[in-house]
Protein backbone atom coordinates (compact mmCIF):
# COMPACT_ATOMS: atom_id res chain seq x y z
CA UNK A 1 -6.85 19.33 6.37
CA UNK A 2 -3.46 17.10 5.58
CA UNK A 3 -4.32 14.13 3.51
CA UNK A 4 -2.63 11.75 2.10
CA UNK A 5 -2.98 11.22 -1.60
CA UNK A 6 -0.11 8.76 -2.86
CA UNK A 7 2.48 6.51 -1.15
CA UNK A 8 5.57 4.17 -2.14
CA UNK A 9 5.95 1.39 -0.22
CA UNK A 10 8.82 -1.30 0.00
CA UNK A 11 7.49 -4.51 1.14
CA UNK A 12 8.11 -7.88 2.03
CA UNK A 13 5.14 -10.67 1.49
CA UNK A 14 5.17 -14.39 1.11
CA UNK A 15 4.45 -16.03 -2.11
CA UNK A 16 0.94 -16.42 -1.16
CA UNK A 17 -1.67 -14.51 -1.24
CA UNK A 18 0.08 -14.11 -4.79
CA UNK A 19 0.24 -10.68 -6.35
CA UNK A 20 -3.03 -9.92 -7.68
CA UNK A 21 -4.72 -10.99 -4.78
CA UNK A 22 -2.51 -9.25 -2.27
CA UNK A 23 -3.20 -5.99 -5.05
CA UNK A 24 -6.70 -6.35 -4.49
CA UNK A 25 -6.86 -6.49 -1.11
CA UNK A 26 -4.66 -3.31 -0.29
CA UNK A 27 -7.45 -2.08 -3.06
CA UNK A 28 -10.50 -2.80 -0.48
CA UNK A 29 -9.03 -1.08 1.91
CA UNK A 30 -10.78 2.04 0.96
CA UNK A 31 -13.60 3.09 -1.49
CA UNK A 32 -10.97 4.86 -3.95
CA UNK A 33 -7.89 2.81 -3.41
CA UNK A 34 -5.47 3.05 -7.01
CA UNK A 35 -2.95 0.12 -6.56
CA UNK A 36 0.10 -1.10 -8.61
CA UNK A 37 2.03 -3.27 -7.44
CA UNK A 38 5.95 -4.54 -8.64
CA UNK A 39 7.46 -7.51 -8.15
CA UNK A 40 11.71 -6.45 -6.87
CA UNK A 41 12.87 -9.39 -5.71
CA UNK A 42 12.15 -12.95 -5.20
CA UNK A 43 13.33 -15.67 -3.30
CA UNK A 44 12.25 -19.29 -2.10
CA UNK A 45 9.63 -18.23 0.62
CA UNK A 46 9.03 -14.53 0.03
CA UNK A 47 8.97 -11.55 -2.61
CA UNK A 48 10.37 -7.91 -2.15
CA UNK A 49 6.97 -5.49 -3.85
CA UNK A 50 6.85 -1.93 -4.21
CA UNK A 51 3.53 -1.14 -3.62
CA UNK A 52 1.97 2.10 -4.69
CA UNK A 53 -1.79 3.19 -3.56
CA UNK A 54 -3.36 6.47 -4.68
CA UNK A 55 -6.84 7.87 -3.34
CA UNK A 56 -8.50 11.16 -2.50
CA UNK A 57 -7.16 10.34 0.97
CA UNK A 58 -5.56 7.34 2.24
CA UNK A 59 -5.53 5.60 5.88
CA UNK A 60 -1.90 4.05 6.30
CA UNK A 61 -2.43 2.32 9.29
CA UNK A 62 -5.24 0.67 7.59
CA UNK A 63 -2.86 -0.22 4.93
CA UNK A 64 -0.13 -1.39 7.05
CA UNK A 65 -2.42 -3.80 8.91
CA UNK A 66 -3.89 -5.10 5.56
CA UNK A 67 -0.24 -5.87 4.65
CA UNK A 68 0.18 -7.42 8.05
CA UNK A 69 -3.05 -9.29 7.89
CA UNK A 70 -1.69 -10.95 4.82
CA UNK A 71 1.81 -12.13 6.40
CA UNK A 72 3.87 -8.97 5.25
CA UNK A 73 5.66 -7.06 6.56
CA UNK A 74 5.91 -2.91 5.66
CA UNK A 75 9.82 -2.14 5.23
CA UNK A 76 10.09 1.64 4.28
CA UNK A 77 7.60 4.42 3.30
CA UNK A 78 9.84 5.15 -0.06
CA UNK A 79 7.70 8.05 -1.38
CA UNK A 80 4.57 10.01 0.07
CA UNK A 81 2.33 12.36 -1.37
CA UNK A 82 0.33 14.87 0.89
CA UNK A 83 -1.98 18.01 0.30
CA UNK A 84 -2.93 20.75 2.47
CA UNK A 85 -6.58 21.45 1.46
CA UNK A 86 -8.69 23.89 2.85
CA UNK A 87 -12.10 22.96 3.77
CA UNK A 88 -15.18 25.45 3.37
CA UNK A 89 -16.94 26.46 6.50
């Protein structure tokens, strides 16, 4: 099965939810959800992050629609991880 494990995003967000909050929600998304999250850019109503999220296996639609959910908008997948693993059975 194709998972994926790690992904770069390039996003655009307003000021608020600010960045720890907006960290910690991409976070909930899933039981194992690594975040870090980098401030680019900034400007008077919105801030360019790179957003990276690491787990055993990640649901990017369920990202993307956190980010959404939160007034963002996704701008480019910059960097993906994926592994082939072969299940038992």
């Amino acid at each position: 099965m194709v998972t994926i494990k790690r992904v770069m995003l390039d996003v655009l967000k307003p000021h608020q939810p600010n960045a720890l909050a907006f960290s910690q929600a991409i976070a909930g998304v899933g039981d194992d959800y690594r975040v870090c999250l980098t401030v680019l850019e900034m400007d008077e109503k919105t801030e360019t992050i790179q957003l990276e999220v690491e787990a055993s296996s990640l649901d990017l639609d369920a990202i993307e629609a956190a980010i959404t959910g939160m007034g963002g908008s996704l701008h480019s997948i910059d960097q993906v991880e994926v592994h082939n693993e072969v299940l038992d059975g």
